[in-house]
PDB file of N, CA and C in Angstrom:
ATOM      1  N   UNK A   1     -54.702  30.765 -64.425  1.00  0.00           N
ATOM      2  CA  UNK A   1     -53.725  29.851 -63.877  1.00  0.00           C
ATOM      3  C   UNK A   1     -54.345  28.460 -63.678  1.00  0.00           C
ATOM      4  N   UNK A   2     -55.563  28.784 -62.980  1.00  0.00           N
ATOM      5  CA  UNK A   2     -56.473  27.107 -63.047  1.00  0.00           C
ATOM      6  C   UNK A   2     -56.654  26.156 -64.187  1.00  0.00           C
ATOM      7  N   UNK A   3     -57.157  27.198 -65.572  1.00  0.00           N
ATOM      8  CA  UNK A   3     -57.035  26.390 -66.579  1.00  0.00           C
ATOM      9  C   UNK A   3     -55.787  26.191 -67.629  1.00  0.00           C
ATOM     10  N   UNK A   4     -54.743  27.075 -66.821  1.00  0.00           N
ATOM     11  CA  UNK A   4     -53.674  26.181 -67.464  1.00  0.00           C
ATOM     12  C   UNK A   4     -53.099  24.715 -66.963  1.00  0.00           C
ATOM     13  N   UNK A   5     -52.967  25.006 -65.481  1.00  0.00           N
ATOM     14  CA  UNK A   5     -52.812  24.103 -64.610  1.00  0.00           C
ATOM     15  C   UNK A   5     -53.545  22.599 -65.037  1.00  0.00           C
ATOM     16  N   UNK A   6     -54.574  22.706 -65.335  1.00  0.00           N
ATOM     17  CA  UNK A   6     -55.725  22.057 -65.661  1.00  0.00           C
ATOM     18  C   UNK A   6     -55.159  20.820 -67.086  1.00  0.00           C
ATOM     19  N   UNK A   7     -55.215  21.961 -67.895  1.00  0.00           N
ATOM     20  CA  UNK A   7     -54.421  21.742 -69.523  1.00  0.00           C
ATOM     21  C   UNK A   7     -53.487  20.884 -69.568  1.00  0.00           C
ATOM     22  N   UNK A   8     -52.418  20.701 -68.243  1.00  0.00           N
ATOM     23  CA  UNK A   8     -51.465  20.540 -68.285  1.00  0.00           C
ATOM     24  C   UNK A   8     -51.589  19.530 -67.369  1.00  0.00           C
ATOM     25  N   UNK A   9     -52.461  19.164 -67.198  1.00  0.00           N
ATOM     26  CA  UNK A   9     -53.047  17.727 -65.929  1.00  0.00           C
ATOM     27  C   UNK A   9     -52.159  17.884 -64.856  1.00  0.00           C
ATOM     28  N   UNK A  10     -51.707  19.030 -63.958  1.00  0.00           N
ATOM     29  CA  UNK A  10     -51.566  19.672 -63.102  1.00  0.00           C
ATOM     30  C   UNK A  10     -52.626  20.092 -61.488  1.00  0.00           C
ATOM     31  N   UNK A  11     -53.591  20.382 -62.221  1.00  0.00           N
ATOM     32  CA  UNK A  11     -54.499  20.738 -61.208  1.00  0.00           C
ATOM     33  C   UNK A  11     -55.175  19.607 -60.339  1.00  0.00           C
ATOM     34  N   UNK A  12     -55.339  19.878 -59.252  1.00  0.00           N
ATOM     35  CA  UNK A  12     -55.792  19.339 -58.107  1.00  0.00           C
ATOM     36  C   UNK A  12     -57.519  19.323 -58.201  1.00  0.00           C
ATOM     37  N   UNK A  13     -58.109  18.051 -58.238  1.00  0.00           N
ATOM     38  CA  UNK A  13     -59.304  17.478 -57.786  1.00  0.00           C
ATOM     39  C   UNK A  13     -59.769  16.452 -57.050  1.00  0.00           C
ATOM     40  N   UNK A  14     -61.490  16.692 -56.789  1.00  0.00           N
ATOM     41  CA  UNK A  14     -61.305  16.278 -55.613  1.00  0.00           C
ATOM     42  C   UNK A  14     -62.640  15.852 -56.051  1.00  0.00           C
ATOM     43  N   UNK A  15     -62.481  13.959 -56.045  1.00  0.00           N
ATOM     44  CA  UNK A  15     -63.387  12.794 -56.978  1.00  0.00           C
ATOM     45  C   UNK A  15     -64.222  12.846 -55.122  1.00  0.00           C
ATOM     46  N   UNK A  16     -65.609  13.324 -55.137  1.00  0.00           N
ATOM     47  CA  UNK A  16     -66.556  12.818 -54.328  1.00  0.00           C
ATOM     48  C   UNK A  16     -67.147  12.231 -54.480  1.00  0.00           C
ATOM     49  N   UNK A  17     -67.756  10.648 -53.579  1.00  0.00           N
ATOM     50  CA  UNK A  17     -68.721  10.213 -54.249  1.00  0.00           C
ATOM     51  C   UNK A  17     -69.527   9.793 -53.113  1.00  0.00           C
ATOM     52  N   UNK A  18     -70.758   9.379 -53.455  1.00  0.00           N
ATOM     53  CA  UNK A  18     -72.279   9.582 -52.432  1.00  0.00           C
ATOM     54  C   UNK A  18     -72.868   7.838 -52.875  1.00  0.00           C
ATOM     55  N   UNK A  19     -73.374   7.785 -51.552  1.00  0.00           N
ATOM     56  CA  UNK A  19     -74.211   6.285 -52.360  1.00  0.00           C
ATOM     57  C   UNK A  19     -75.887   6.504 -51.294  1.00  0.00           C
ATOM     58  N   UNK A  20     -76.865   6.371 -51.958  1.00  0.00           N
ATOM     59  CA  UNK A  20     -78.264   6.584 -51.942  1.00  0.00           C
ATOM     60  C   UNK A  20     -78.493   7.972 -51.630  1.00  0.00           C
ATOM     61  N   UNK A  21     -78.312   8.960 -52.768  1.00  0.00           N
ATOM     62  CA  UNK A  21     -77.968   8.721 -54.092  1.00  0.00           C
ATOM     63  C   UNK A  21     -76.338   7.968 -54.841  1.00  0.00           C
ATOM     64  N   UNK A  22     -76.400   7.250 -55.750  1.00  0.00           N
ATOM     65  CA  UNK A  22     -75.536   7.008 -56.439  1.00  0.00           C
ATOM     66  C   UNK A  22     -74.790   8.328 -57.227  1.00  0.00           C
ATOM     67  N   UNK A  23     -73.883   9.125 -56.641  1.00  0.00           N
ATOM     68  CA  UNK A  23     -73.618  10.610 -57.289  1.00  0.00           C
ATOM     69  C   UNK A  23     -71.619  10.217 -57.069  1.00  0.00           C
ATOM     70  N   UNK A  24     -70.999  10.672 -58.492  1.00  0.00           N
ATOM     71  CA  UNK A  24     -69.945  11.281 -58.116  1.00  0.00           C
ATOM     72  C   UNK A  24     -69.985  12.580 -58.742  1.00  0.00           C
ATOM     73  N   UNK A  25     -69.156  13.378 -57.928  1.00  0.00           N
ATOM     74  CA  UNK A  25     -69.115  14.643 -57.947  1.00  0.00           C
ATOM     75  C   UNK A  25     -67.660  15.025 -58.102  1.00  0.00           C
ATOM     76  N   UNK A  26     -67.187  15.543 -59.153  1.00  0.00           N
ATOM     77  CA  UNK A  26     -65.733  16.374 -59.076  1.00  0.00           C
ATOM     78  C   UNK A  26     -66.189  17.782 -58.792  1.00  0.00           C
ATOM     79  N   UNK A  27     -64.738  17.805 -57.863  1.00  0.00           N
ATOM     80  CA  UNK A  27     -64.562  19.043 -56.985  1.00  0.00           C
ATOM     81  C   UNK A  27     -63.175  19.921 -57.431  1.00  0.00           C
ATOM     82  N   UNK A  28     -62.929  21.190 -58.114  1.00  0.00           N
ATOM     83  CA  UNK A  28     -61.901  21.641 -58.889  1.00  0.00           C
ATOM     84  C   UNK A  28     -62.372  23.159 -60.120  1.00  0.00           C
ATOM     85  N   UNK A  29     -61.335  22.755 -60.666  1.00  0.00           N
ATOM     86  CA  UNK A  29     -59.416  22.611 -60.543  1.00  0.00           C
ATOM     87  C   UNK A  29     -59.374  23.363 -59.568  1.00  0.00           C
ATOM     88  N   UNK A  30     -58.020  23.564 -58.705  1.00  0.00           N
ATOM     89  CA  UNK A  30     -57.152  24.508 -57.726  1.00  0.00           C
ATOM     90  C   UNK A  30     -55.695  24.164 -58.160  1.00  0.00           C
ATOM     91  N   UNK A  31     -54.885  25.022 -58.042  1.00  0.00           N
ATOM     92  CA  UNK A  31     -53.692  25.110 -58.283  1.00  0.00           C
ATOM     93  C   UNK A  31     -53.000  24.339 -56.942  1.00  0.00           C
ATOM     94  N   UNK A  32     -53.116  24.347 -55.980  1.00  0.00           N
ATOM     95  CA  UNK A  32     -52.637  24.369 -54.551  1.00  0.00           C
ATOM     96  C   UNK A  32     -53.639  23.052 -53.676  1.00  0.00           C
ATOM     97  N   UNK A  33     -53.144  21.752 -53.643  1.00  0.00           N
ATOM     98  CA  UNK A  33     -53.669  20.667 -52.784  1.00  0.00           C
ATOM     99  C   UNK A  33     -54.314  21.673 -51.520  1.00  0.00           C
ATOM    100  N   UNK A  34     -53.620  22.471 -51.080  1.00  0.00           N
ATOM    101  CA  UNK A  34     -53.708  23.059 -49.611  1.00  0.00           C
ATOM    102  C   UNK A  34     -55.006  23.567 -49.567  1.00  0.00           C
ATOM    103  N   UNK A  35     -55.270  24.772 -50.911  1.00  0.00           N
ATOM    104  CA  UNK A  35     -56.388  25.347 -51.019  1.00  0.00           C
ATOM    105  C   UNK A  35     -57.610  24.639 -51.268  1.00  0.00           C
ATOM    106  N   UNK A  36     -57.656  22.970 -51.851  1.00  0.00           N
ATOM    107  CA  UNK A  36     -58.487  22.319 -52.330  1.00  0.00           C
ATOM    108  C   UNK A  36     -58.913  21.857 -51.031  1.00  0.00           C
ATOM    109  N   UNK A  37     -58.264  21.575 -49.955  1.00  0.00           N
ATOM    110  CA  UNK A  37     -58.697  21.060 -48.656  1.00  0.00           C
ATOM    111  C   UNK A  37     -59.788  21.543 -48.038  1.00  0.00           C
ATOM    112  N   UNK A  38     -59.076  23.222 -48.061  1.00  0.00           N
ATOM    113  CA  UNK A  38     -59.504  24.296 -47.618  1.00  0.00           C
ATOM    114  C   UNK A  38     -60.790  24.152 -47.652  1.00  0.00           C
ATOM    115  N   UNK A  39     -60.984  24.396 -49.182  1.00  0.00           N
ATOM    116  CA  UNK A  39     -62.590  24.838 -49.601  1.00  0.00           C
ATOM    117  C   UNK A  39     -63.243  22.952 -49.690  1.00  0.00           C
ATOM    118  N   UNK A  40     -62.666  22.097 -49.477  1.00  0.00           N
ATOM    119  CA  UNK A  40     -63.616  20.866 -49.688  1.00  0.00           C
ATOM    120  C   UNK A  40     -64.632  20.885 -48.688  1.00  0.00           C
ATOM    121  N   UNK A  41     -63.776  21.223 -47.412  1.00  0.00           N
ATOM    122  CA  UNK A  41     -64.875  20.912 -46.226  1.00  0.00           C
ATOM    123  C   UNK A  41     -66.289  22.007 -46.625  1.00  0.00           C
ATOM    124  N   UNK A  42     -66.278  22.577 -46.740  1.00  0.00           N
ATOM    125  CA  UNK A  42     -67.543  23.514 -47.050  1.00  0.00           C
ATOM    126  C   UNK A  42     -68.601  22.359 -48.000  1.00  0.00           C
ATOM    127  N   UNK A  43     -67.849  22.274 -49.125  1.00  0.00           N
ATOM    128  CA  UNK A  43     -68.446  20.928 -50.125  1.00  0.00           C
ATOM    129  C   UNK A  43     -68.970  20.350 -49.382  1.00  0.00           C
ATOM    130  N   UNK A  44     -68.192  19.611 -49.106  1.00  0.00           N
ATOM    131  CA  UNK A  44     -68.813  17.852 -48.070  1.00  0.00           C
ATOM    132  C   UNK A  44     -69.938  18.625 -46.929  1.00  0.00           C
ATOM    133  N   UNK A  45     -69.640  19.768 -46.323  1.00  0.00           N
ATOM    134  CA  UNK A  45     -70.787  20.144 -45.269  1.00  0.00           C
ATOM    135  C   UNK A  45     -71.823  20.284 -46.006  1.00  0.00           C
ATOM    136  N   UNK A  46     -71.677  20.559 -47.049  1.00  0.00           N
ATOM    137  CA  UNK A  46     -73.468  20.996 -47.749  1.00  0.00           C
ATOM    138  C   UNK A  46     -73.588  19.689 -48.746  1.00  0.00           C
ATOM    139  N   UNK A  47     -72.891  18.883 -48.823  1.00  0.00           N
ATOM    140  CA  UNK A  47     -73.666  17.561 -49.636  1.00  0.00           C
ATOM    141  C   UNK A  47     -74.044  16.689 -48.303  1.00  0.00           C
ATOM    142  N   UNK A  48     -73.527  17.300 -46.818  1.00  0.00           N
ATOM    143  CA  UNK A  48     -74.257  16.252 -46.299  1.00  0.00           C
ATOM    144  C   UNK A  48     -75.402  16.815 -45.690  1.00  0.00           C
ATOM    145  N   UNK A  49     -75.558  17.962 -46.199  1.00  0.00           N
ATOM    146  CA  UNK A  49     -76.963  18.479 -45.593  1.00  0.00           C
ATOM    147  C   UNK A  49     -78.114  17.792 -46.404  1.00  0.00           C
ATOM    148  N   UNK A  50     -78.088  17.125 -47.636  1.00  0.00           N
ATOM    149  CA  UNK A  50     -78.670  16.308 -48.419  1.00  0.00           C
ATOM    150  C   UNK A  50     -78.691  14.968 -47.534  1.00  0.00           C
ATOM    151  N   UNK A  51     -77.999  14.266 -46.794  1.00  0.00           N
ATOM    152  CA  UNK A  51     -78.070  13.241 -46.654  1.00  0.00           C
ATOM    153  C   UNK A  51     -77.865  12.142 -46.872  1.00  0.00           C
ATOM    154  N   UNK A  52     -77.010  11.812 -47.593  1.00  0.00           N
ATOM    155  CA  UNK A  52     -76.706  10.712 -48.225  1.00  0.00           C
ATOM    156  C   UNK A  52     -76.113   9.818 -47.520  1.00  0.00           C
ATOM    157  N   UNK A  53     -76.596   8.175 -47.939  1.00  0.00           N
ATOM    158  CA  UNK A  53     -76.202   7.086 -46.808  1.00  0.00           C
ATOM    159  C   UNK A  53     -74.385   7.066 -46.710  1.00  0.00           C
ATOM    160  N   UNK A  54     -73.426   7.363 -47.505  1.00  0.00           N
ATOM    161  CA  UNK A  54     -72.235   7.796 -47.083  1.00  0.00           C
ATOM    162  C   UNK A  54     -71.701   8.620 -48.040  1.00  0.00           C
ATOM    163  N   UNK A  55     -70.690   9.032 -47.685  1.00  0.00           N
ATOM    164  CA  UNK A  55     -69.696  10.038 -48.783  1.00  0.00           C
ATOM    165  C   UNK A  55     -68.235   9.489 -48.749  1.00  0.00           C
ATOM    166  N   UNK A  56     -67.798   9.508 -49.667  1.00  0.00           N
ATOM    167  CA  UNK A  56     -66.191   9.458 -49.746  1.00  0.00           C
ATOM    168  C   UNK A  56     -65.641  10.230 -50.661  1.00  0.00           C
ATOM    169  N   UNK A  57     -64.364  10.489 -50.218  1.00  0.00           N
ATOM    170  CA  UNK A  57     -63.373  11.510 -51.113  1.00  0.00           C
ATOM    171  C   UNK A  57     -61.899  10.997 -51.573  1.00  0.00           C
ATOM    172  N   UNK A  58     -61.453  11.194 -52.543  1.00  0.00           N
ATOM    173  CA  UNK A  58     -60.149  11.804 -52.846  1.00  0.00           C
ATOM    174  C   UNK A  58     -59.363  12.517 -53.138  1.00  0.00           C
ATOM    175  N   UNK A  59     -58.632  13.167 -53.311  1.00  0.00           N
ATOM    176  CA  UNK A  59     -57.956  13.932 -53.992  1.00  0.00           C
ATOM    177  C   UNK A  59     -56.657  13.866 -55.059  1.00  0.00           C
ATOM    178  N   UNK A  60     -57.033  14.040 -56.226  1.00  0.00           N
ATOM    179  CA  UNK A  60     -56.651  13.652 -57.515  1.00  0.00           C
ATOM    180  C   UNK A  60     -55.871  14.956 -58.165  1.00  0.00           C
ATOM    181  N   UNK A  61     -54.488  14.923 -58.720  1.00  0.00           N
ATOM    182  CA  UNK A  61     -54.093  15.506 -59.385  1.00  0.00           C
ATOM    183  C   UNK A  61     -53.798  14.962 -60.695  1.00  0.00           C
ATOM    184  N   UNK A  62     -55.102  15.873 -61.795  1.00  0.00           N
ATOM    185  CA  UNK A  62     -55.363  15.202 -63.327  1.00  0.00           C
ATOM    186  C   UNK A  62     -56.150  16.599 -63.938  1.00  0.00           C
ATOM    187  N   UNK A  63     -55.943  16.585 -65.375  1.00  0.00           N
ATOM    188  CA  UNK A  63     -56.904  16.875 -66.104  1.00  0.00           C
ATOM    189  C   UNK A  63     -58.428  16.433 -66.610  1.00  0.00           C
ATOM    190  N   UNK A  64     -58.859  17.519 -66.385  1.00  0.00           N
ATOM    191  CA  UNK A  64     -60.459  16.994 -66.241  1.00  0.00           C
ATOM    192  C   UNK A  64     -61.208  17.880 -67.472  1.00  0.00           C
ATOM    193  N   UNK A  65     -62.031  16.976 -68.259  1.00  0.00           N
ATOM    194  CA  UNK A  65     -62.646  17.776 -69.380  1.00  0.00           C
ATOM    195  C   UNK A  65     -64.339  17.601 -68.789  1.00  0.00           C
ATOM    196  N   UNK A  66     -64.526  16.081 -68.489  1.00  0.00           N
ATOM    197  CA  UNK A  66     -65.567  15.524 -68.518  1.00  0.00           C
ATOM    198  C   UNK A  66     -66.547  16.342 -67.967  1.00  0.00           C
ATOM    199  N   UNK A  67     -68.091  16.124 -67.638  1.00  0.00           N
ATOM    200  CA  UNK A  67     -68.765  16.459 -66.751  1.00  0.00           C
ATOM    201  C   UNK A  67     -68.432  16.623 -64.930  1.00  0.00           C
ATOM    202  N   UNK A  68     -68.832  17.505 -64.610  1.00  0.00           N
ATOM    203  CA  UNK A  68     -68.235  17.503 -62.779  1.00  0.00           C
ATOM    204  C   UNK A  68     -69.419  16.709 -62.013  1.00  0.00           C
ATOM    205  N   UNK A  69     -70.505  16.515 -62.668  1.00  0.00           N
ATOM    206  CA  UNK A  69     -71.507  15.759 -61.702  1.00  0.00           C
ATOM    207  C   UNK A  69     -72.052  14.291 -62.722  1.00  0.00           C
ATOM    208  N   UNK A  70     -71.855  13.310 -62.328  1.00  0.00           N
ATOM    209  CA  UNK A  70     -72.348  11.969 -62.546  1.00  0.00           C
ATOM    210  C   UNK A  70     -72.858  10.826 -61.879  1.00  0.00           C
ATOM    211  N   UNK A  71     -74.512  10.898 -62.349  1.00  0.00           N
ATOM    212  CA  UNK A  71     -75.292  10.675 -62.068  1.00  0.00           C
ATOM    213  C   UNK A  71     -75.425   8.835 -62.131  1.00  0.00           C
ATOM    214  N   UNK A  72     -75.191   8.085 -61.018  1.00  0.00           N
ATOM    215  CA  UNK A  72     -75.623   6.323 -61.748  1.00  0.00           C
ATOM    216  C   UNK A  72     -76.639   6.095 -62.358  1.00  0.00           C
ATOM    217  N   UNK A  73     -76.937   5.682 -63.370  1.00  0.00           N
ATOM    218  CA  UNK A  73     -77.877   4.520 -64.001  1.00  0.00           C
ATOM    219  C   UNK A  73     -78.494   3.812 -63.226  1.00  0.00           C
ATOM    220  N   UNK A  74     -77.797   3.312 -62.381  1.00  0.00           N
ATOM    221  CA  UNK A  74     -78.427   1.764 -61.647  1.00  0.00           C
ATOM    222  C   UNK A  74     -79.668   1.799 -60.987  1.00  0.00           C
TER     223      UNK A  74
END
C-alpha cells in the first residue's frame, strides 16, 4: 500500500533537516499524515541524540525516488 501510495505521489513525508551537520533527511512513505506524526517523534528524538545545532521539519505529501539521506557539500 506504501509503495503504491508512493507511485502515485500520494504518500506522506517528512523533509528533516539538521544544520552542523548540514543533513537532510527524508522520513517515509506512510499512507496516513496521522501515522507519520506518530512515528516522527521517535526520529527527531534520536537525531537529536546526535546533536545537531538545530533541526527542522515538514511534512510533505509527494513521490519520492531520490536518496532519503543528503549529505551538504559545503
Amino acid at each position: 500500500m506504501r509503495s503504491l501510495a508512493n507511485g502515485l505521489g500520494f504518500a506522506w513525508w517528512a523533509r528533516v533537516q539538521t544544520q552542523s551537520p548540514d543533513v537532510t533527511y527524508w522520513y517515509g512513505p506512510f499512507v496516513r499524515r496521522s501515522s507519520l506524526e506518530e512515528a516522527l517523534q521517535g526520529f527527531l528524538a534520536d537525531l537529536s541524540s546526535e546533536s545537531p545545532a538545530a533541526i527542522e521539519h515538514s511534512l510533505i505529501r509527494c513521490r519520492r525516488t531520490e536518496p532519503f539521506t543528503i549529505e551538504s557539500q559545503s
